[in-house]
N, C-alpha and C. Protein backbone atom coordinates (compact mmCIF):
# COMPACT_ATOMS: atom_id res chain seq x y z
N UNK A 1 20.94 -10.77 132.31
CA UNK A 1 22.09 -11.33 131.63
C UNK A 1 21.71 -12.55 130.81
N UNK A 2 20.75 -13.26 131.33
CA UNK A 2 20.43 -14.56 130.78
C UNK A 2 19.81 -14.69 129.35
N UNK A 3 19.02 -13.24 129.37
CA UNK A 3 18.34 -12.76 128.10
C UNK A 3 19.30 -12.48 127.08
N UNK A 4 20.46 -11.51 127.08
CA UNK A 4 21.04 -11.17 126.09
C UNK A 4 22.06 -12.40 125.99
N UNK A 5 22.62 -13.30 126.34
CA UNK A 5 23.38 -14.67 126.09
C UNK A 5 22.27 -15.06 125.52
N UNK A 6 21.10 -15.23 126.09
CA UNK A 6 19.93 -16.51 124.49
C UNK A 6 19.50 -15.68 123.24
N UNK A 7 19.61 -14.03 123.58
CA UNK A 7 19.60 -13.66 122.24
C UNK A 7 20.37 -13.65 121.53
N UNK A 8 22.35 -13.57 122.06
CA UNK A 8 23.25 -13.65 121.50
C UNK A 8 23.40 -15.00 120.80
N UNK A 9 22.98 -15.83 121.61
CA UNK A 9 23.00 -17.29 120.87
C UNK A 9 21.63 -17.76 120.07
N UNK A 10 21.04 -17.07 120.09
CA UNK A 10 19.90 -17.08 119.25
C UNK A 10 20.17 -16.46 117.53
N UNK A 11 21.14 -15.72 117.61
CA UNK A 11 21.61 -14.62 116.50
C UNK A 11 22.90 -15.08 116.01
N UNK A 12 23.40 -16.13 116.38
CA UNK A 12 24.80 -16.61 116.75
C UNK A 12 24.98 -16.93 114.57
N UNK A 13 25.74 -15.91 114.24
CA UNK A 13 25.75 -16.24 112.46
C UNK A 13 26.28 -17.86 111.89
N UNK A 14 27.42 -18.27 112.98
CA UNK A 14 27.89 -19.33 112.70
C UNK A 14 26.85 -20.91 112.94
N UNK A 15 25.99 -20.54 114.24
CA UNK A 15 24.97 -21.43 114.29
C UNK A 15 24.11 -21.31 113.31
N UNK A 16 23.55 -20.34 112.60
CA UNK A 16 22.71 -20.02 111.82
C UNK A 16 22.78 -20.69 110.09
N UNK A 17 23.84 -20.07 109.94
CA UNK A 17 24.69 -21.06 109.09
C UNK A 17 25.13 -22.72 109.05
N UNK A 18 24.83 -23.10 109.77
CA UNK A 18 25.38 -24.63 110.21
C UNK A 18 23.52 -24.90 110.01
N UNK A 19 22.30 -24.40 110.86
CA UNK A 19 21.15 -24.98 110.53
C UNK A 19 20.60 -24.71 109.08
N UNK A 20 21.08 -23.68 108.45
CA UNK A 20 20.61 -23.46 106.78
C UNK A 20 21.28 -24.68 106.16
N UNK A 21 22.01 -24.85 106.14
CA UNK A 21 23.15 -25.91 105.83
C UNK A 21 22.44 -27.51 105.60
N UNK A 22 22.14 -27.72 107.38
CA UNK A 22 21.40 -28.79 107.50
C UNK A 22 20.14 -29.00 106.74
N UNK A 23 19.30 -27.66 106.96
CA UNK A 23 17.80 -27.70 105.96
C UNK A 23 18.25 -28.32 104.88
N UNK A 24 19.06 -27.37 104.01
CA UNK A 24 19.40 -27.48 102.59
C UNK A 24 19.60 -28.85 103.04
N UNK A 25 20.35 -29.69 103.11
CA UNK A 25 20.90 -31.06 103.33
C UNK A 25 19.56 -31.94 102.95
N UNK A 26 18.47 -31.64 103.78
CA UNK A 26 17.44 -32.19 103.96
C UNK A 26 16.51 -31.85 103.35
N UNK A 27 16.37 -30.83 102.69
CA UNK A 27 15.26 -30.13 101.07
C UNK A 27 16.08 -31.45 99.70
N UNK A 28 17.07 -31.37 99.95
CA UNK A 28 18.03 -32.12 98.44
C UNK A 28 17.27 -33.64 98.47
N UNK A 29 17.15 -33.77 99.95
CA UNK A 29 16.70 -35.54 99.87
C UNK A 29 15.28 -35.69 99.95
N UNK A 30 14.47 -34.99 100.11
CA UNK A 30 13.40 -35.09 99.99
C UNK A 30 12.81 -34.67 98.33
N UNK A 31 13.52 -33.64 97.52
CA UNK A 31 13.62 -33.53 96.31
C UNK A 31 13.98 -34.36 95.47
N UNK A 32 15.17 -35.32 96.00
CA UNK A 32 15.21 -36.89 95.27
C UNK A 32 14.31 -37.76 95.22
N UNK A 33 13.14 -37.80 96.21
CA UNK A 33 12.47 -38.65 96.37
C UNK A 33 11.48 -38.35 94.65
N UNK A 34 11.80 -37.11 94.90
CA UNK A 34 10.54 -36.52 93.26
C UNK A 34 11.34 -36.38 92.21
N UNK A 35 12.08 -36.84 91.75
CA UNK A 35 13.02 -36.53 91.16
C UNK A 35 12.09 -37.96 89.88
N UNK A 36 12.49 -36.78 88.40
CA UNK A 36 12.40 -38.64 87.77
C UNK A 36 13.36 -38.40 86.38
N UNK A 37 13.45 -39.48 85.43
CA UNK A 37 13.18 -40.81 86.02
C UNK A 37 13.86 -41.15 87.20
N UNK A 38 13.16 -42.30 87.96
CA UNK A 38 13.22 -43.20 89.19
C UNK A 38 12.87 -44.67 89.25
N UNK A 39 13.33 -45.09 90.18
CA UNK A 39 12.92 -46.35 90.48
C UNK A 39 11.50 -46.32 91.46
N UNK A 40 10.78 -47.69 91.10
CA UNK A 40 9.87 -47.49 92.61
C UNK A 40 9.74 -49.04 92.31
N UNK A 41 8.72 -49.54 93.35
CA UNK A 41 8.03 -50.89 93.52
C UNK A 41 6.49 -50.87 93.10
N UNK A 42 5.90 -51.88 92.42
CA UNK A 42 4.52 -51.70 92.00
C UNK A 42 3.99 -52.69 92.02
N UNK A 43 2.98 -53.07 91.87
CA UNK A 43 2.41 -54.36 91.76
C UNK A 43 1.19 -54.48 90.83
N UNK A 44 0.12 -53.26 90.49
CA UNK A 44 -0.48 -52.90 89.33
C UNK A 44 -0.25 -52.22 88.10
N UNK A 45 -0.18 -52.36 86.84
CA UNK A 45 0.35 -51.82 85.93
C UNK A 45 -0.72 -52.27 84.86
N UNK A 46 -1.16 -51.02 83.98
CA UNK A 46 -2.12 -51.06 82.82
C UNK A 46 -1.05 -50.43 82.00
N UNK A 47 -1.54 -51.53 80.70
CA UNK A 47 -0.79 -50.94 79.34
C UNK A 47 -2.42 -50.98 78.44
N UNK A 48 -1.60 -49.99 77.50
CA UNK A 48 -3.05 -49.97 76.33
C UNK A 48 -3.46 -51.25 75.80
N UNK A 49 -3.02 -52.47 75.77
CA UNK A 49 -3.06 -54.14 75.19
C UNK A 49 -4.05 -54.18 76.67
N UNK A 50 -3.81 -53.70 77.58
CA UNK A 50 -4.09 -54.59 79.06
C UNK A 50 -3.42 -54.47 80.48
N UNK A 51 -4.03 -55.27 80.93
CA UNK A 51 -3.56 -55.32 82.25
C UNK A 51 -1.85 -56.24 82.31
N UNK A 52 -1.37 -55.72 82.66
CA UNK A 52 0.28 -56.81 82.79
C UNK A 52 0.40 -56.22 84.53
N UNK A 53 -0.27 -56.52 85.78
CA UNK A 53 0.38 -57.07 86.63
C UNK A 53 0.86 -57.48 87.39
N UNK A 54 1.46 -57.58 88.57
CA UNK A 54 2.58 -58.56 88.87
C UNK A 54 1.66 -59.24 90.21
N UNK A 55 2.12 -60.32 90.77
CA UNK A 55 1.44 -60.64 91.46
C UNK A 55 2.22 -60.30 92.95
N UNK A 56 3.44 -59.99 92.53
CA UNK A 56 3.88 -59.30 94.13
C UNK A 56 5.24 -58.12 93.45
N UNK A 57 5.47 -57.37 94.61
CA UNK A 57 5.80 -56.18 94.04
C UNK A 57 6.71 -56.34 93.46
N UNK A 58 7.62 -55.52 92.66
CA UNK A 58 8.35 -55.98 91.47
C UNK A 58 8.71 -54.45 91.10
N UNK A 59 10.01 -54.62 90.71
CA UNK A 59 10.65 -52.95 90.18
C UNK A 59 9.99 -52.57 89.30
N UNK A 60 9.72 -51.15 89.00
CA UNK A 60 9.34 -50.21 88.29
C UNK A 60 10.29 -49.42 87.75
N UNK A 61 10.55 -49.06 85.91
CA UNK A 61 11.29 -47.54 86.19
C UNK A 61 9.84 -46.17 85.87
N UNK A 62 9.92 -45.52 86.58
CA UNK A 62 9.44 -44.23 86.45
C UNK A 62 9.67 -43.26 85.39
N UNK A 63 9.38 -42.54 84.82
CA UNK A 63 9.17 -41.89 84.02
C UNK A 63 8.11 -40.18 83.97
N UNK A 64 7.12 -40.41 84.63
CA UNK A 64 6.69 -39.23 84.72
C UNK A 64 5.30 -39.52 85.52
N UNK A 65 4.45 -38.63 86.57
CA UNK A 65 2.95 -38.84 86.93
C UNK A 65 2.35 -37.95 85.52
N UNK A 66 1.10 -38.42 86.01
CA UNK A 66 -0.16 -38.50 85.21
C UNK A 66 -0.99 -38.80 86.32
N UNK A 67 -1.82 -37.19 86.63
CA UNK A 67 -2.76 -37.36 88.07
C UNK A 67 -3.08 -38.91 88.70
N UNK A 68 -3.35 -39.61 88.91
CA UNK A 68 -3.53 -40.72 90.01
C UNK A 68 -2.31 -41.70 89.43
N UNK A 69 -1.92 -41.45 88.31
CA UNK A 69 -0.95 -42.71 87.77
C UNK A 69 0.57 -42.08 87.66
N UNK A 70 1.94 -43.14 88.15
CA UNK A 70 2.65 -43.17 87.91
C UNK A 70 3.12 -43.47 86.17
N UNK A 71 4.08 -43.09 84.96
CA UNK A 71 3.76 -43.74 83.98
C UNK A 71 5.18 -43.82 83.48
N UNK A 72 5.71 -45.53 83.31
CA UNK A 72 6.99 -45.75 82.95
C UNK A 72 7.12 -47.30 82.75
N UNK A 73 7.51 -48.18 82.98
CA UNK A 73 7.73 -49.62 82.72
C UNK A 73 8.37 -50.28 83.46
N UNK A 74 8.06 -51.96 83.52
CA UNK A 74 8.57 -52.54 84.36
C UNK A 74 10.30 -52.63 83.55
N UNK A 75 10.93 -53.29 84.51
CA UNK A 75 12.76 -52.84 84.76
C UNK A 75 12.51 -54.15 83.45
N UNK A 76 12.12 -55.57 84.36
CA UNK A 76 12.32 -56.47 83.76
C UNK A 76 11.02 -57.01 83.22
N UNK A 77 10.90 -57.86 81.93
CA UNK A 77 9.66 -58.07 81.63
C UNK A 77 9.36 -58.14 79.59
N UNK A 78 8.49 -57.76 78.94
CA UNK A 78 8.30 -57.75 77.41
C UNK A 78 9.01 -56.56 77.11
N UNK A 79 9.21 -55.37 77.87
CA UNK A 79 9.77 -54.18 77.69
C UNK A 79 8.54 -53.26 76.98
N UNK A 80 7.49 -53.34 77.50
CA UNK A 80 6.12 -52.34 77.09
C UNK A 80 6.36 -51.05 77.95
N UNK A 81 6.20 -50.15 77.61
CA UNK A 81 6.42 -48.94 77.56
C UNK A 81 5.33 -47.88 78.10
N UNK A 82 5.19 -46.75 78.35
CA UNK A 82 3.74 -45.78 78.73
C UNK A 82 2.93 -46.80 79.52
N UNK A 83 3.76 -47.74 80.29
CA UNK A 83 2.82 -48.52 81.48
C UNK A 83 2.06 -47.43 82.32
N UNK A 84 0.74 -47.72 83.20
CA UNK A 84 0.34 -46.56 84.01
C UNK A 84 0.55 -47.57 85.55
N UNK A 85 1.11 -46.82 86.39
CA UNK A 85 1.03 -47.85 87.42
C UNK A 85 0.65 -47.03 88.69
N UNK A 86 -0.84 -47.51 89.32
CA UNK A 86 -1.67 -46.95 90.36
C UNK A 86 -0.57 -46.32 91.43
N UNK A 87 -0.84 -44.60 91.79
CA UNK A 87 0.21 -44.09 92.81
C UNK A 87 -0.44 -45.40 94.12
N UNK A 88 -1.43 -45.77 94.06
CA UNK A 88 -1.78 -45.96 95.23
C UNK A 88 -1.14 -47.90 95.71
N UNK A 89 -0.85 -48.38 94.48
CA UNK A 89 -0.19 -49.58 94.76
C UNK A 89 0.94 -50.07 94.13
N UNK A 90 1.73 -48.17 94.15
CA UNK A 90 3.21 -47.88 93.91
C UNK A 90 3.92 -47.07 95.18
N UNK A 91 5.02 -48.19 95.38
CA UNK A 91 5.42 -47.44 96.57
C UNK A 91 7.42 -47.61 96.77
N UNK A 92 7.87 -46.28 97.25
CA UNK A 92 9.54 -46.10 97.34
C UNK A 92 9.78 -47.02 97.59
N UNK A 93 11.22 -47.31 96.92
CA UNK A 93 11.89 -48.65 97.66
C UNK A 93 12.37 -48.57 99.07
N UNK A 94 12.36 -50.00 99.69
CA UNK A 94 12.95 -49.55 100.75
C UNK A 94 14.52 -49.88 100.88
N UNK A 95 15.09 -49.18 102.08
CA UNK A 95 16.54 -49.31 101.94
C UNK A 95 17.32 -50.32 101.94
N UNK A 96 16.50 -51.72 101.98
CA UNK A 96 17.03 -53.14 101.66
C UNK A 96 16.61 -53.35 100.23
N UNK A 97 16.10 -52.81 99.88
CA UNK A 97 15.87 -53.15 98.30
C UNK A 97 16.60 -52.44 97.34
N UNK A 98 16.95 -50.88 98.03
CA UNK A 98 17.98 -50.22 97.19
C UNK A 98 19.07 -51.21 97.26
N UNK A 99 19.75 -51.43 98.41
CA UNK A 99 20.65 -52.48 98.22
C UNK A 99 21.09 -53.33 97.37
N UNK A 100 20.11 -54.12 97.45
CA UNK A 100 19.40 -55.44 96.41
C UNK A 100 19.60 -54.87 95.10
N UNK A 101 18.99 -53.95 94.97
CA UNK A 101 18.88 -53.87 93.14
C UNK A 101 20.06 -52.66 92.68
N UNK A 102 20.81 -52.39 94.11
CA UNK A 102 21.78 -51.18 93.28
C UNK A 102 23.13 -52.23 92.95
N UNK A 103 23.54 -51.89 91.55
CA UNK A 103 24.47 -52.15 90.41
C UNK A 103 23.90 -53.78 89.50
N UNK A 104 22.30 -53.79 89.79
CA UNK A 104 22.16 -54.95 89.00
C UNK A 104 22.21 -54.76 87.73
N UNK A 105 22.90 -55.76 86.92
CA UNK A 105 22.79 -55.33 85.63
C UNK A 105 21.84 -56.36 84.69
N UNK A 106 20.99 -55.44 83.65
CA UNK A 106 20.09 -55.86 83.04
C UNK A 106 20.91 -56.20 81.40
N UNK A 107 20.27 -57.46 81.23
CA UNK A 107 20.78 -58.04 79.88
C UNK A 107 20.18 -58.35 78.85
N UNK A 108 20.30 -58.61 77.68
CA UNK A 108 19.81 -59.16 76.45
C UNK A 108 20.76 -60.01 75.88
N UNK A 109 20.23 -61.28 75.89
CA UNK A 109 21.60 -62.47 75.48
C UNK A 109 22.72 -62.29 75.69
N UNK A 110 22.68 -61.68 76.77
CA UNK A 110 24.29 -61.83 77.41
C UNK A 110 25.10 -60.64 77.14
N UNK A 111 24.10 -59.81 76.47
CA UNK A 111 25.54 -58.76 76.45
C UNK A 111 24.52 -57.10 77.19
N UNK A 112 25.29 -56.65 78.33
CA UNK A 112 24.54 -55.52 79.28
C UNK A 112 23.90 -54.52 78.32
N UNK A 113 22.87 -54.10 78.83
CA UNK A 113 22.03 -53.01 77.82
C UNK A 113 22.27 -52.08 79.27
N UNK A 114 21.86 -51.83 80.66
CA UNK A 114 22.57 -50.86 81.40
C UNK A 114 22.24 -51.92 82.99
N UNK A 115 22.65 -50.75 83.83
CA UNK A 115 22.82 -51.17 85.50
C UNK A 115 22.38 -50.24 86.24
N UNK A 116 21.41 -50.92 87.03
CA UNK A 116 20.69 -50.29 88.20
C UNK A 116 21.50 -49.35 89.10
N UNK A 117 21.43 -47.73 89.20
CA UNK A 117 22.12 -47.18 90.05
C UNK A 117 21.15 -46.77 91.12
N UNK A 118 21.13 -47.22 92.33
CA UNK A 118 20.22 -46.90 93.20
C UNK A 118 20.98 -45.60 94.40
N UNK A 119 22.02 -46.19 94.52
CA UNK A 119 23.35 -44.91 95.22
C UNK A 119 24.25 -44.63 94.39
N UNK A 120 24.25 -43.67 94.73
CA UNK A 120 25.82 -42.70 94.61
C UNK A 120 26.91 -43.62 94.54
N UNK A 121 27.72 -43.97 93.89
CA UNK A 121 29.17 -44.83 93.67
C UNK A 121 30.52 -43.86 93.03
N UNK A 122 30.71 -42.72 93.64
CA UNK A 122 32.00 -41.96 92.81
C UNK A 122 32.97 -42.91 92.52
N UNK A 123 33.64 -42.23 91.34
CA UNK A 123 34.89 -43.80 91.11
C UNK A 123 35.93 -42.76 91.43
N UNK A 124 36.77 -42.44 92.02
CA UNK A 124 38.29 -41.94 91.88
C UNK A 124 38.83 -41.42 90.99
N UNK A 125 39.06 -40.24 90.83
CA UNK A 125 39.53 -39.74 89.29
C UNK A 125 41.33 -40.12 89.55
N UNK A 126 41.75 -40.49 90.56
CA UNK A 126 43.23 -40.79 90.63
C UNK A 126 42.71 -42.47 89.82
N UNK A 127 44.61 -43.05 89.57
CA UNK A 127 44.29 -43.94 89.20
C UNK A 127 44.10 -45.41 90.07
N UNK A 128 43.31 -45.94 89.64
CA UNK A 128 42.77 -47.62 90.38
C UNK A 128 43.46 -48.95 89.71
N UNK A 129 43.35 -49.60 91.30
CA UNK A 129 43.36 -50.94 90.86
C UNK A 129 42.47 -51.83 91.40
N UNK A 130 41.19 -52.24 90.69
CA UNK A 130 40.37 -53.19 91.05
C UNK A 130 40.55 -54.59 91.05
N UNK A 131 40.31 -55.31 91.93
CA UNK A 131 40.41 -56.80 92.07
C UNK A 131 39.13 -57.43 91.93
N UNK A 132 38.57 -58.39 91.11
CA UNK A 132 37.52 -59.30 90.47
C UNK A 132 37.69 -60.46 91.18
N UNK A 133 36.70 -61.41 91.14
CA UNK A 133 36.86 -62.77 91.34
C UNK A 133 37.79 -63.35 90.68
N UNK A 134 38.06 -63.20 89.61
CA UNK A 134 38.94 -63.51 87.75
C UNK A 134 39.75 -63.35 87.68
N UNK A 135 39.92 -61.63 87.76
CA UNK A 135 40.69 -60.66 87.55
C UNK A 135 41.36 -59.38 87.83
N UNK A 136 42.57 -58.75 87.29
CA UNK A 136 42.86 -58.13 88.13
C UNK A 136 42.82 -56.41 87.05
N UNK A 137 42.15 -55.51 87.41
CA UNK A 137 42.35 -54.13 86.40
C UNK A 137 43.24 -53.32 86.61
N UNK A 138 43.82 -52.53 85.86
CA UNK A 138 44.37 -51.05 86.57
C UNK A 138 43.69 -50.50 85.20
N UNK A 139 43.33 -48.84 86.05
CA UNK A 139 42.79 -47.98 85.45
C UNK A 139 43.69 -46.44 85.87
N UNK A 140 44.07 -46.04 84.66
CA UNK A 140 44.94 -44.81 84.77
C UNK A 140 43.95 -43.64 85.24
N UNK A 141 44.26 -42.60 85.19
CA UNK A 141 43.21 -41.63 85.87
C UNK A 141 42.16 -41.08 85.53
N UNK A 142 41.56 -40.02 85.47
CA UNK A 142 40.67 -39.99 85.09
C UNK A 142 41.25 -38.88 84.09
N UNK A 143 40.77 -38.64 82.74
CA UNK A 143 41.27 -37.52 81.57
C UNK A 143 40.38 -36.43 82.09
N UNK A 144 39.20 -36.08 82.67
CA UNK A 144 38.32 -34.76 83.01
C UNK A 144 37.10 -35.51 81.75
N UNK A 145 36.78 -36.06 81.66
CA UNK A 145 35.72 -36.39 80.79
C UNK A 145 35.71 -38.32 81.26
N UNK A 146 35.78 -38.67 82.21
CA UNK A 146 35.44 -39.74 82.75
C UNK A 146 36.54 -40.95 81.24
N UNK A 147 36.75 -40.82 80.68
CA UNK A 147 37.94 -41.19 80.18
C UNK A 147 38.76 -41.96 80.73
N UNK A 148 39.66 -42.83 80.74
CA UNK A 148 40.95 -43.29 80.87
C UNK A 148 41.40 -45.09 80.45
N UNK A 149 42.65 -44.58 81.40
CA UNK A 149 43.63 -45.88 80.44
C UNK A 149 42.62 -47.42 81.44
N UNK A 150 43.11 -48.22 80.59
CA UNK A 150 42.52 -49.65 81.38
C UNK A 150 43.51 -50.98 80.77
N UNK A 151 43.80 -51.67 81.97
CA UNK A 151 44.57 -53.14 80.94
C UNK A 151 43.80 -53.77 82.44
N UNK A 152 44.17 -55.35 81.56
CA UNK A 152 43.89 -56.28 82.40
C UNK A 152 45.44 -57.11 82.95
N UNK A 153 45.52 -57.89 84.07
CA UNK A 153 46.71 -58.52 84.07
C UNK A 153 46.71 -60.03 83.77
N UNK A 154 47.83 -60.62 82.69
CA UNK A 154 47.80 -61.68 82.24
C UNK A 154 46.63 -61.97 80.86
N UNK A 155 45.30 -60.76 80.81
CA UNK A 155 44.76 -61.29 79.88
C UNK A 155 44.37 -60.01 79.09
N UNK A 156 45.14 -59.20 77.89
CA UNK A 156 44.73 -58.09 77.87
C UNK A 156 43.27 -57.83 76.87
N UNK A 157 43.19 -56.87 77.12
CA UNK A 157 41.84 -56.59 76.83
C UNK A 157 41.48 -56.02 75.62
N UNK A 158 42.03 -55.36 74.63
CA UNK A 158 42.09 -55.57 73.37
C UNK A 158 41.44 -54.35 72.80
N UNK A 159 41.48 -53.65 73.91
CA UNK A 159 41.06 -52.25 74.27
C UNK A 159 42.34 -51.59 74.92
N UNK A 160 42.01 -50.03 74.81
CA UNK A 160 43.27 -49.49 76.00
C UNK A 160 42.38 -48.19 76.66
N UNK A 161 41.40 -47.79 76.17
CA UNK A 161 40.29 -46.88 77.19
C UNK A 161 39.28 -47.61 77.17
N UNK A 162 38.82 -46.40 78.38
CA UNK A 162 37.46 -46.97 78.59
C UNK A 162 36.61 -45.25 79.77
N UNK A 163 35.43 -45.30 79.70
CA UNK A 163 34.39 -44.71 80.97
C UNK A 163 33.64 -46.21 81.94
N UNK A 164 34.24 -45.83 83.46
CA UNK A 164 33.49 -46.86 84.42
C UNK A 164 32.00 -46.12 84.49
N UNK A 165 31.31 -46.94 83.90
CA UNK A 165 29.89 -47.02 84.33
C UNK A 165 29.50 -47.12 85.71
N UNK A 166 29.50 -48.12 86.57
CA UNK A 166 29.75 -48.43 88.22
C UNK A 166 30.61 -49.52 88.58
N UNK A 167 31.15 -48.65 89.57
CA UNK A 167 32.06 -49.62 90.06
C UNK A 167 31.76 -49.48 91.80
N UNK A 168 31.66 -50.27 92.49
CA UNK A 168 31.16 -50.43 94.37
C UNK A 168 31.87 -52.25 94.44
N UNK A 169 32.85 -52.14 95.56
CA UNK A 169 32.72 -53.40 95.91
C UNK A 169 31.39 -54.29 96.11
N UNK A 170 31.77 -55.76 95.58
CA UNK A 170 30.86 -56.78 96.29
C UNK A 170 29.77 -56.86 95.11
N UNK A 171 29.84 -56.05 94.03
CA UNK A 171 28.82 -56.14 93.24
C UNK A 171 29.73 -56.32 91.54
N UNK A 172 29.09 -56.37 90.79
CA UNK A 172 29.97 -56.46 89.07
C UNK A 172 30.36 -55.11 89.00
N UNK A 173 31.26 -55.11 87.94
CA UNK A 173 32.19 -53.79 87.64
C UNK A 173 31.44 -53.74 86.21
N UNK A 174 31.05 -52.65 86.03
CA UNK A 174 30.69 -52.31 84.30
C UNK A 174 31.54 -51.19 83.52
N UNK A 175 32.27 -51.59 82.62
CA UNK A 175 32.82 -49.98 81.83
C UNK A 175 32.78 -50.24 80.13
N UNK A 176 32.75 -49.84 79.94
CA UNK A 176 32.68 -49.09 78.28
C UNK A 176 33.94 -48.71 77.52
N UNK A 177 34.20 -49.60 76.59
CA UNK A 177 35.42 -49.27 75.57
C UNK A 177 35.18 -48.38 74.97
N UNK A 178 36.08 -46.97 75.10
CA UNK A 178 35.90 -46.17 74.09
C UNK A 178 36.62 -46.10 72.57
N UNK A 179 37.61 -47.18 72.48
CA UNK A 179 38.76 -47.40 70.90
C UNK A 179 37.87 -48.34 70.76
N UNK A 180 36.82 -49.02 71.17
CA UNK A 180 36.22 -49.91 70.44
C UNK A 180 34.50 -49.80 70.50
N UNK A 181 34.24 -49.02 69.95
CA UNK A 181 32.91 -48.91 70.53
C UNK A 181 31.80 -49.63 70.21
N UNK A 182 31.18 -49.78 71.23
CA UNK A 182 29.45 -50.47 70.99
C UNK A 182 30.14 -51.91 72.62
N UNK A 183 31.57 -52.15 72.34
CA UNK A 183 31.85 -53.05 73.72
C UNK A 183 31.48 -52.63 74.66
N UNK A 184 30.97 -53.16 75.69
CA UNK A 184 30.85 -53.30 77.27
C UNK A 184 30.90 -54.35 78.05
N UNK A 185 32.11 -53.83 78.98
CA UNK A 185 32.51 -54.95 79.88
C UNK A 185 31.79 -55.37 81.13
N UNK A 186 31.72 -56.69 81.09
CA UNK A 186 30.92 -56.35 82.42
C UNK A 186 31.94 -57.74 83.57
N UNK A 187 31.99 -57.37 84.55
CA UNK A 187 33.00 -58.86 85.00
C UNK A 187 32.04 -59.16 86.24
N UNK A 188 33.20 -60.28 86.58
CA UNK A 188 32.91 -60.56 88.01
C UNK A 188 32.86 -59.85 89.29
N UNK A 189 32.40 -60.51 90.29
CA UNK A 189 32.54 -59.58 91.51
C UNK A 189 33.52 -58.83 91.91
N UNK A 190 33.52 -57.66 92.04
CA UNK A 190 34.58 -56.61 93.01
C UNK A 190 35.25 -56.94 94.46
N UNK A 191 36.03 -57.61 94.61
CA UNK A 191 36.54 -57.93 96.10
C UNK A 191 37.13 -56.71 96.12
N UNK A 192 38.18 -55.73 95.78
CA UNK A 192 38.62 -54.89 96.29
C UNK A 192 38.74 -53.72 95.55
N UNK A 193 38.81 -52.53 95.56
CA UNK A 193 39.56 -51.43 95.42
C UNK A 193 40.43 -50.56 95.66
N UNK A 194 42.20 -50.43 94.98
CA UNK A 194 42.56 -50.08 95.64
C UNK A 194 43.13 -48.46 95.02
């Protein structure tokens, strides 16, 4: 009896299904890890001018290997390009550093060129109301093309759409005027979402 119950539960379709499930779960994240472009940490980096670097580790974006070399550029820096940076003293971030650098946003005199997405941040396709240090948003819903309405309260915005770039409490809110284009907003901290 004991045999055909461990074969029955050995064969069991619904268990079977629940561990394919899990694999898959766990093939997707190990496939992110190879996934590019990416972020990583580096601390050696050759450009065709030279050597540029760093004296302790320091973000990388990724771009593509090239047998022993990673090849992409530092995040922050002259902005040199086809950097090669040694696989061997390039290494994943770790999960305090994703932290750290997820929704930083990178600038040029003050006005955002883009923002570090290190996680997943879905925004709500219903409509929001975000709370800032500053200020206060509502954002109408989402149109199916990341689209929608946006005002500010007490100070309007001189815009009436926009696409949220990222939005995560505790970090800046970034979105993009679409009636006015080439604007991007970037504010203060996110205390809430509601």
């Amino acid at each position: 009896m004991d045999i055909k119950n461990s074969i029955k539960d050995a064969i069991d379709p619904k268990r079977i299904v629940d561990d394919l499930k899990g694999l898959a779960d766990e093939v997707k994240e190990v496939a992110k890890k190879y996934e590019y472009p990416r972020y990583m940490m580096a601390t050696k980096a050759m450009h065709m001018l030279g050597d540029i670097s760093r004296e302790t580790p320091d973000l990388c974006f990724i771009e593509k290997e090239e047998g022993e070399n990673y090849v992409g550029s530092w995040v922050e820096g002259h902005g040199f390009f086809n950097v090669k940076f040694p696989k061997e003293t390039t290494r994943e971030l770790t999960e305090e550093e994703k932290d750290k650098y997820n929704g930083m946003q990178i600038q040029i005199g003050g006005n955002p060129l883009f923002i570090i997405k290190m996680r997943e941040n879905p925004v709500s396709k219903s409509s929001i109301i975000v709370r800032t240090r500053n200020s206060i948003y509502r954002f109408g819903s989402d149109a199916g093309n990341g689209v929608r309405t946006v005002s500010r309260d007490g100070n309007p915005l001189g815009f009436a759409q926009c696409k949220i770039n990222f939005l995560a409490e505790g970090k800046s809110m970034m979105f993009y005027a679409i009636d006015k284009p080439g604007l991007c907003v970037s504010t203060s901290r996110v205390l809430s979402i509601e």
